[in-house]
N, C-alpha and C. Protein backbone atom coordinates (compact mmCIF):
# COMPACT_ATOMS: atom_id res chain seq x y z
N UNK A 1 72.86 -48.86 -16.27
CA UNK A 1 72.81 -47.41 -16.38
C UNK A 1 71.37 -46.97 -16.09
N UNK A 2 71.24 -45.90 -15.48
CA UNK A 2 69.62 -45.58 -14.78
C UNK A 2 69.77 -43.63 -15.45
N UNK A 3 68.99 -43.06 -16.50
CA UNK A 3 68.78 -42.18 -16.48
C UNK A 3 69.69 -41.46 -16.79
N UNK A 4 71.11 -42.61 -17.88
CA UNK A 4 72.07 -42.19 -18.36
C UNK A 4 73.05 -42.02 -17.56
N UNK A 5 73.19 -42.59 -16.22
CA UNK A 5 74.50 -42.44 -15.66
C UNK A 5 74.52 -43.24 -15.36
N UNK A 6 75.60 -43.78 -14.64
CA UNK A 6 76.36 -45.15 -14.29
C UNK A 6 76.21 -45.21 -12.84
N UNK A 7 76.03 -46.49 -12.21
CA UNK A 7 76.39 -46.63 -10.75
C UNK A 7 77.58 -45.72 -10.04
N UNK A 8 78.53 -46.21 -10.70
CA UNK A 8 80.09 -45.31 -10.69
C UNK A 8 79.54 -43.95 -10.49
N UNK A 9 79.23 -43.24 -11.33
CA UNK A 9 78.72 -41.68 -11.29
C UNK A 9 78.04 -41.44 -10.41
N UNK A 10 76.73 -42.32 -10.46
CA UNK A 10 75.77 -41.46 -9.53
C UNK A 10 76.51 -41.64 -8.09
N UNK A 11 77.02 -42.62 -7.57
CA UNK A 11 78.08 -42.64 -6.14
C UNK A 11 78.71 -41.24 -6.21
N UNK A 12 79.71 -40.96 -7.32
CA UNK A 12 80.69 -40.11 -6.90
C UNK A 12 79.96 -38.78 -7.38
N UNK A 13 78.55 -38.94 -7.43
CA UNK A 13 77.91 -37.61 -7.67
C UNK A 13 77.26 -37.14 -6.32
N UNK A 14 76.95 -38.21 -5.98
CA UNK A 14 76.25 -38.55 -4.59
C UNK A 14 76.95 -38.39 -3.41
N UNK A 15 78.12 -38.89 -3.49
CA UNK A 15 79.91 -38.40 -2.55
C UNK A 15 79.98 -37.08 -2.29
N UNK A 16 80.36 -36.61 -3.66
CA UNK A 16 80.51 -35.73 -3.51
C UNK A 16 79.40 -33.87 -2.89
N UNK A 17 78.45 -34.24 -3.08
CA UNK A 17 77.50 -33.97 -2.48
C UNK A 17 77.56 -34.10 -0.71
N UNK A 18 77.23 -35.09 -0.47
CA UNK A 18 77.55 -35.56 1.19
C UNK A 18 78.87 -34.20 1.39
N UNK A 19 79.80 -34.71 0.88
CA UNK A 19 81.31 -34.53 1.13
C UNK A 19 81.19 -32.47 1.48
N UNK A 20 80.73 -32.12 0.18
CA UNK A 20 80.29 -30.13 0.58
C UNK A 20 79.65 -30.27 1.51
N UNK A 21 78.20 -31.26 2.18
CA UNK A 21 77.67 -30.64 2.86
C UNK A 21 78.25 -31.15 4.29
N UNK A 22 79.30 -31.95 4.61
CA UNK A 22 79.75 -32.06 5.36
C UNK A 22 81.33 -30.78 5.67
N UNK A 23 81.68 -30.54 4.63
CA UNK A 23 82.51 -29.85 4.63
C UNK A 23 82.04 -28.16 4.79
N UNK A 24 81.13 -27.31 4.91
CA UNK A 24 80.13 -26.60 5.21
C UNK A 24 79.59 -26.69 6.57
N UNK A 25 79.33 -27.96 7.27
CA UNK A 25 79.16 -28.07 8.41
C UNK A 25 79.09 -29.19 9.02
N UNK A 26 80.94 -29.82 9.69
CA UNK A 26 81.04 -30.67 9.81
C UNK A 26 80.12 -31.41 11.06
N UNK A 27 79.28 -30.92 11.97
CA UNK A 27 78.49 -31.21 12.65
C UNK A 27 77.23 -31.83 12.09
N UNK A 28 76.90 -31.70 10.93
CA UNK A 28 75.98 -31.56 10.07
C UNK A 28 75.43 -33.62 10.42
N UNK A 29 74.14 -33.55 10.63
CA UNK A 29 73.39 -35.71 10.60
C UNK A 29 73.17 -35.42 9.37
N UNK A 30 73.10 -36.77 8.81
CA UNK A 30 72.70 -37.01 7.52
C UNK A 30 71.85 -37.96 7.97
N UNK A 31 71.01 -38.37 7.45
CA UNK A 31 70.11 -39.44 6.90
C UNK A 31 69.69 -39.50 5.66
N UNK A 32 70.04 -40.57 5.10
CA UNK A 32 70.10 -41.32 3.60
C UNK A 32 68.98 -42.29 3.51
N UNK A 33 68.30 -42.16 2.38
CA UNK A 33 66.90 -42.96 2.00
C UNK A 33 67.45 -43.70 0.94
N UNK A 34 67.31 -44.52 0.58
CA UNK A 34 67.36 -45.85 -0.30
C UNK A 34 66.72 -45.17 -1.83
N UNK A 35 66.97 -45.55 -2.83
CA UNK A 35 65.55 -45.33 -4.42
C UNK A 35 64.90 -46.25 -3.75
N UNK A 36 64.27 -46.63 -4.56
CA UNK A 36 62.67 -47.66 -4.24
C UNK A 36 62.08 -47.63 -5.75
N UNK A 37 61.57 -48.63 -5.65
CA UNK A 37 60.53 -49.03 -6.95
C UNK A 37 59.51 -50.26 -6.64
N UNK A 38 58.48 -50.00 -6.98
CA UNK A 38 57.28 -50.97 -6.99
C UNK A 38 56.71 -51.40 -8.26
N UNK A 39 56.61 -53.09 -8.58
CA UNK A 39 55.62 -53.13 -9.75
C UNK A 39 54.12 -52.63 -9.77
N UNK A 40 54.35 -51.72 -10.30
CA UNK A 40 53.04 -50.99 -10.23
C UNK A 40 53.18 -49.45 -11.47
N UNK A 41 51.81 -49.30 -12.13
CA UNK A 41 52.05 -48.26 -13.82
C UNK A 41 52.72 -48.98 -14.57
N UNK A 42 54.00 -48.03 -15.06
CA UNK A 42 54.59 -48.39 -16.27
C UNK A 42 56.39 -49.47 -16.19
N UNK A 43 56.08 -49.52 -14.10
CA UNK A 43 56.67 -50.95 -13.93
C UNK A 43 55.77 -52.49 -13.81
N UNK A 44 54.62 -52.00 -14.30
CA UNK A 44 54.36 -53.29 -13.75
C UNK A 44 53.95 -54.74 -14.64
N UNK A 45 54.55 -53.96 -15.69
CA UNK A 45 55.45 -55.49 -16.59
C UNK A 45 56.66 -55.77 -15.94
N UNK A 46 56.56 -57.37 -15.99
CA UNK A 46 57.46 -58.25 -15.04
C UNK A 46 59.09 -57.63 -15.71
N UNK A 47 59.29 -58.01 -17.19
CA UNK A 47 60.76 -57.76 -17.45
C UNK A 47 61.10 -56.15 -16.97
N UNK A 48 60.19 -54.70 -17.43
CA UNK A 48 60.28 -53.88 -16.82
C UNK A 48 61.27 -53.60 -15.54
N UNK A 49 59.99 -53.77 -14.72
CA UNK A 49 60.16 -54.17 -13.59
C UNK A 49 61.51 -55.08 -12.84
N UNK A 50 61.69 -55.71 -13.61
CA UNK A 50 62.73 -56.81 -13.01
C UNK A 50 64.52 -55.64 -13.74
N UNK A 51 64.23 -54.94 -14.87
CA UNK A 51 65.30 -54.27 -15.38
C UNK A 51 65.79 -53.17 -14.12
N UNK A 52 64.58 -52.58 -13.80
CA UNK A 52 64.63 -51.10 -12.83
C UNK A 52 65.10 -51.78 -11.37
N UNK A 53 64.75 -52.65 -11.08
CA UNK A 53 64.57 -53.08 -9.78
C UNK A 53 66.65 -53.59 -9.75
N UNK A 54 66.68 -54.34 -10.81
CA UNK A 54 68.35 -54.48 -10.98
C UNK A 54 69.42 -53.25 -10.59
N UNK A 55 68.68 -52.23 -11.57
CA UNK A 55 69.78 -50.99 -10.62
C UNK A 55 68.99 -50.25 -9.31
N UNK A 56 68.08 -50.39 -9.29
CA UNK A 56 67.96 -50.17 -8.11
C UNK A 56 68.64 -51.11 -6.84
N UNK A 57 68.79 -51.96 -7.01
CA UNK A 57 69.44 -52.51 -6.35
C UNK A 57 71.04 -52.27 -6.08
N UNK A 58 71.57 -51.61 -7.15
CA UNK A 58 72.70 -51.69 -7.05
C UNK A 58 72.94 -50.29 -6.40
N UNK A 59 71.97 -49.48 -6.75
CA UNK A 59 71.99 -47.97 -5.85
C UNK A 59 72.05 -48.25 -4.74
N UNK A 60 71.41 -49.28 -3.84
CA UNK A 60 70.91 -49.14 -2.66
C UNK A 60 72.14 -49.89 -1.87
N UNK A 61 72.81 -50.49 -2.26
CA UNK A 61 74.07 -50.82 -2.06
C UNK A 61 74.84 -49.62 -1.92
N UNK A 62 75.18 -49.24 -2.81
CA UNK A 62 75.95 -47.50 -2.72
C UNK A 62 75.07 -46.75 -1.49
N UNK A 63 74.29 -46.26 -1.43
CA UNK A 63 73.47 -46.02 -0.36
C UNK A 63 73.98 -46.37 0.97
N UNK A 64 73.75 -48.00 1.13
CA UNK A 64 74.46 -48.34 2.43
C UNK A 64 75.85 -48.33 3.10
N UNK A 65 76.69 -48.64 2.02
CA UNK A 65 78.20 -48.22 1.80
C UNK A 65 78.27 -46.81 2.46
N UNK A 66 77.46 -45.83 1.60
CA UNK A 66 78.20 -44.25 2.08
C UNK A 66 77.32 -43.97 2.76
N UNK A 67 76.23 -44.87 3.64
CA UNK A 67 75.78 -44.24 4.92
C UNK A 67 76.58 -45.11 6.45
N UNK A 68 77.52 -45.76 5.84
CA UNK A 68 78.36 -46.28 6.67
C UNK A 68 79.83 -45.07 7.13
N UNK A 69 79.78 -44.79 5.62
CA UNK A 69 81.31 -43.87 5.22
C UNK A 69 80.80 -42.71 6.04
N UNK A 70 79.58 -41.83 5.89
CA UNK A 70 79.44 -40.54 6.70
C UNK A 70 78.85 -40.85 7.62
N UNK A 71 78.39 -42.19 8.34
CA UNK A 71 78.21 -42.20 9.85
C UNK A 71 76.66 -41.48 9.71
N UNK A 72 75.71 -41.87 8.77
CA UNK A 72 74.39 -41.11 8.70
C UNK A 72 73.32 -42.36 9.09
N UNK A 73 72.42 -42.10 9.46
CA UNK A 73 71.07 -42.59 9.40
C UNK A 73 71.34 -43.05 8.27
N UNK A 74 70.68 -44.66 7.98
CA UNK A 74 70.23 -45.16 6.59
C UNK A 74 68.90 -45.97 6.80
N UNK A 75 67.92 -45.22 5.73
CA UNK A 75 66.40 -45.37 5.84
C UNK A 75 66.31 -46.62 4.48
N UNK A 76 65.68 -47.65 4.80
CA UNK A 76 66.23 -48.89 3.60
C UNK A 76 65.25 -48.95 3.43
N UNK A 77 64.62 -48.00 2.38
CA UNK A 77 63.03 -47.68 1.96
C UNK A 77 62.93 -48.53 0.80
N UNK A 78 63.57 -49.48 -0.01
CA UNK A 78 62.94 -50.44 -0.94
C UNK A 78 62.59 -51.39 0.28
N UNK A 79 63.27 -51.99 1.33
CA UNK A 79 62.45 -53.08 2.11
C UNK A 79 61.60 -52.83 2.70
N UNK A 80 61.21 -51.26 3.00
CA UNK A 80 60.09 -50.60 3.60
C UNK A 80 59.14 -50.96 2.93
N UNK A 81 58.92 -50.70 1.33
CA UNK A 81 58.42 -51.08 0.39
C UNK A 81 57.99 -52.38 0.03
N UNK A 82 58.83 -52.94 0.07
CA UNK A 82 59.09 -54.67 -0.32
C UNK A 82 57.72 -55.18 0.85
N UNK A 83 58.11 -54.60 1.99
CA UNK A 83 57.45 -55.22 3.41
C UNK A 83 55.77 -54.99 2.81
N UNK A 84 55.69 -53.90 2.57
CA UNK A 84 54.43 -53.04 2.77
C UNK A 84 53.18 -53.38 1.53
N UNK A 85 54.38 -53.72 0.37
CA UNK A 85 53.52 -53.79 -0.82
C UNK A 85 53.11 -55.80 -0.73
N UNK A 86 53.32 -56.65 0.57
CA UNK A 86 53.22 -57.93 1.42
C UNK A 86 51.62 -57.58 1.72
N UNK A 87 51.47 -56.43 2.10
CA UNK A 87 49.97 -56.30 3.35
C UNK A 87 49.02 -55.34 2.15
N UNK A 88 49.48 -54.44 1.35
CA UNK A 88 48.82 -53.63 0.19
C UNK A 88 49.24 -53.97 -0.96
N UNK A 89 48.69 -53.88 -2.01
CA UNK A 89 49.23 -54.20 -3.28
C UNK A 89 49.88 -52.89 -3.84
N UNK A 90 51.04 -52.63 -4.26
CA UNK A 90 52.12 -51.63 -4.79
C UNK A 90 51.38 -50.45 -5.13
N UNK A 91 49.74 -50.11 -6.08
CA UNK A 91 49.48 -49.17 -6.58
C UNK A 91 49.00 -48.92 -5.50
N UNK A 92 48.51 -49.19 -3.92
CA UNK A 92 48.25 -48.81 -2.45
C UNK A 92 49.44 -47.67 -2.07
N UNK A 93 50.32 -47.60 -2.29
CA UNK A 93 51.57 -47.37 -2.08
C UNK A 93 52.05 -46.38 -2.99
N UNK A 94 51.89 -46.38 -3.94
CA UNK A 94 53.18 -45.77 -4.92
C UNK A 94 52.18 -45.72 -6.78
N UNK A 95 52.26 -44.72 -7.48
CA UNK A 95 51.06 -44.81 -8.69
C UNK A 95 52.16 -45.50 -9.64
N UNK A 96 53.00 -44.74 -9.50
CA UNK A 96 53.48 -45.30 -11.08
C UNK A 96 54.60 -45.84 -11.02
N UNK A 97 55.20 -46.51 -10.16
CA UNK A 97 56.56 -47.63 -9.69
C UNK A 97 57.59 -46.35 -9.08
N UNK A 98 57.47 -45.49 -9.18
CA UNK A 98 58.65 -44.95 -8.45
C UNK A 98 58.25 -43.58 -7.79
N UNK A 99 57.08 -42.99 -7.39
CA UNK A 99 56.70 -41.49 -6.52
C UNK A 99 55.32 -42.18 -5.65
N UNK A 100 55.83 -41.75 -4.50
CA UNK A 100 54.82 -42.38 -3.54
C UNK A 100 53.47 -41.56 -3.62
N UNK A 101 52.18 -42.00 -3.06
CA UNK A 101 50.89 -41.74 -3.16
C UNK A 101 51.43 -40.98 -1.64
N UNK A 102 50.01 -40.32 -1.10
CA UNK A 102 50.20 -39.76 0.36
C UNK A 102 50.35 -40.76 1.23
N UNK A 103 50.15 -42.10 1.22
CA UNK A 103 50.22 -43.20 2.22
C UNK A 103 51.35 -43.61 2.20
N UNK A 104 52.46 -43.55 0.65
CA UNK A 104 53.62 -43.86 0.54
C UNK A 104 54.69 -43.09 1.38
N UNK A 105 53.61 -41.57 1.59
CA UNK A 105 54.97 -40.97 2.01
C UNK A 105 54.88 -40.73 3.76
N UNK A 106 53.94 -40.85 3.77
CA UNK A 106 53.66 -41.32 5.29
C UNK A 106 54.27 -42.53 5.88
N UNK A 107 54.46 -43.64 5.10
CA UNK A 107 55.23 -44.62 5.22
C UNK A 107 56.45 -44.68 5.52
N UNK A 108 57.22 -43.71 4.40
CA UNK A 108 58.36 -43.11 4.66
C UNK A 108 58.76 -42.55 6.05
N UNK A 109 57.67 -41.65 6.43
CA UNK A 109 58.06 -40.56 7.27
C UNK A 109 58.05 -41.54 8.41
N UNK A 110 57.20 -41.91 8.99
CA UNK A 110 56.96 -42.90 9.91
C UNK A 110 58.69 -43.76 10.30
N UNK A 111 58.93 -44.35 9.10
CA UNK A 111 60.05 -45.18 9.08
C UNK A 111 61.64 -44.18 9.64
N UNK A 112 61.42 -43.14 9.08
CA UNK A 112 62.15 -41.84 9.15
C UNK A 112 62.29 -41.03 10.47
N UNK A 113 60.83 -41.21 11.38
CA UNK A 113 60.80 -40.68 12.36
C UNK A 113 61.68 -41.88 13.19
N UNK A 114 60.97 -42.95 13.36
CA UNK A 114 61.67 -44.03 13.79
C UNK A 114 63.03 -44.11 14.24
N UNK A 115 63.76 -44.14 12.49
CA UNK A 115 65.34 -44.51 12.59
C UNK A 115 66.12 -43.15 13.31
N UNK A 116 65.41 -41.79 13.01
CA UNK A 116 66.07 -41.02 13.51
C UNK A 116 66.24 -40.88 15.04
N UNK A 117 65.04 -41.11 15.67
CA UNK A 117 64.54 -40.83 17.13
C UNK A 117 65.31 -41.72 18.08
N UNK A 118 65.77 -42.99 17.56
CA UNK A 118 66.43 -44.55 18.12
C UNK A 118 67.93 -44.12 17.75
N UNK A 119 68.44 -42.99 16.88
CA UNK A 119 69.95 -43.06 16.63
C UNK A 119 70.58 -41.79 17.90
C-alpha cells in the first residue's frame, strides 16, 4: 500500500482517468512516466528504501500494462534513474528520494523529448 491505497486502486484510479481523457478526445497521445525513487534523504536507509522501491515497482508495472492498453508513449523513468544515479550519486539527481532537483528534471525531459519525437 503506498499513501493508503492499493496497487488495485491506484490502476483503476489511474484507468479511469486515461479512460475520460480519452473519451473527451479520442485523438488525444498520451505519454505515461513511470514513479521513480532514489536512495537518497529520508530514502536513504537501505530497509526504507528497499520498502518504497517494492511498490514502486509494482506501479511501474501498472504503468507499462496501461501504456500498452492506451497505445501511449511509456517514459520508464525509474531505469532512467537507476541508469543515471550509475554516473551521479542519487542526491545529484533527486533531494529527497522522490522530487527531482533541476538536473532531475531535465533528465526527464530529455528522455521525454526522445521517446516522443521517435514514436
Amino acid at each position: 500500500m503506498l499513501a493508503g491505497v492499493t496497487p488495485k486502486e491506484w490502476e483503476a484510479d489511474y484507468r479511469a482517468l486515461l479512460d475520460a481523457s480519452r473519451k473527451a478526445n479520442p485523438e488525444q497521445k498520451l505519454v505515461l512516466l513511470e514513479p521513480f525513487v532514489l536512495p537518497v534523504g529520508p530514502l536513504a536507509n537501505p530497509d526504507t528504501h528497499k520498502n518504497w522501491r517494492g511498490k514502486i515497482d509494482l506501479m511501474t508495472a501498472i504503468v507499462a500494462r496501461m501504456a500498452k492498453d492506451f497505445n501511449a508513449v511509456h517514459i520508464k523513468t525509474q531505469s532512467i534513474f537507476d541508469s543515471a544515479a550509475k554516473a551521479s550519486p542519487p542526491n545529484h539527481w533527486i533531494w529527497d528520494g522522490v522530487h527531482p532537483l533541476p538536473q532531475g528534471h531535465e533528465l526527464i525531459a530529455r528522455n521525454w523529448i526522445e521517446a516522443v519525437s521517435t514514436r
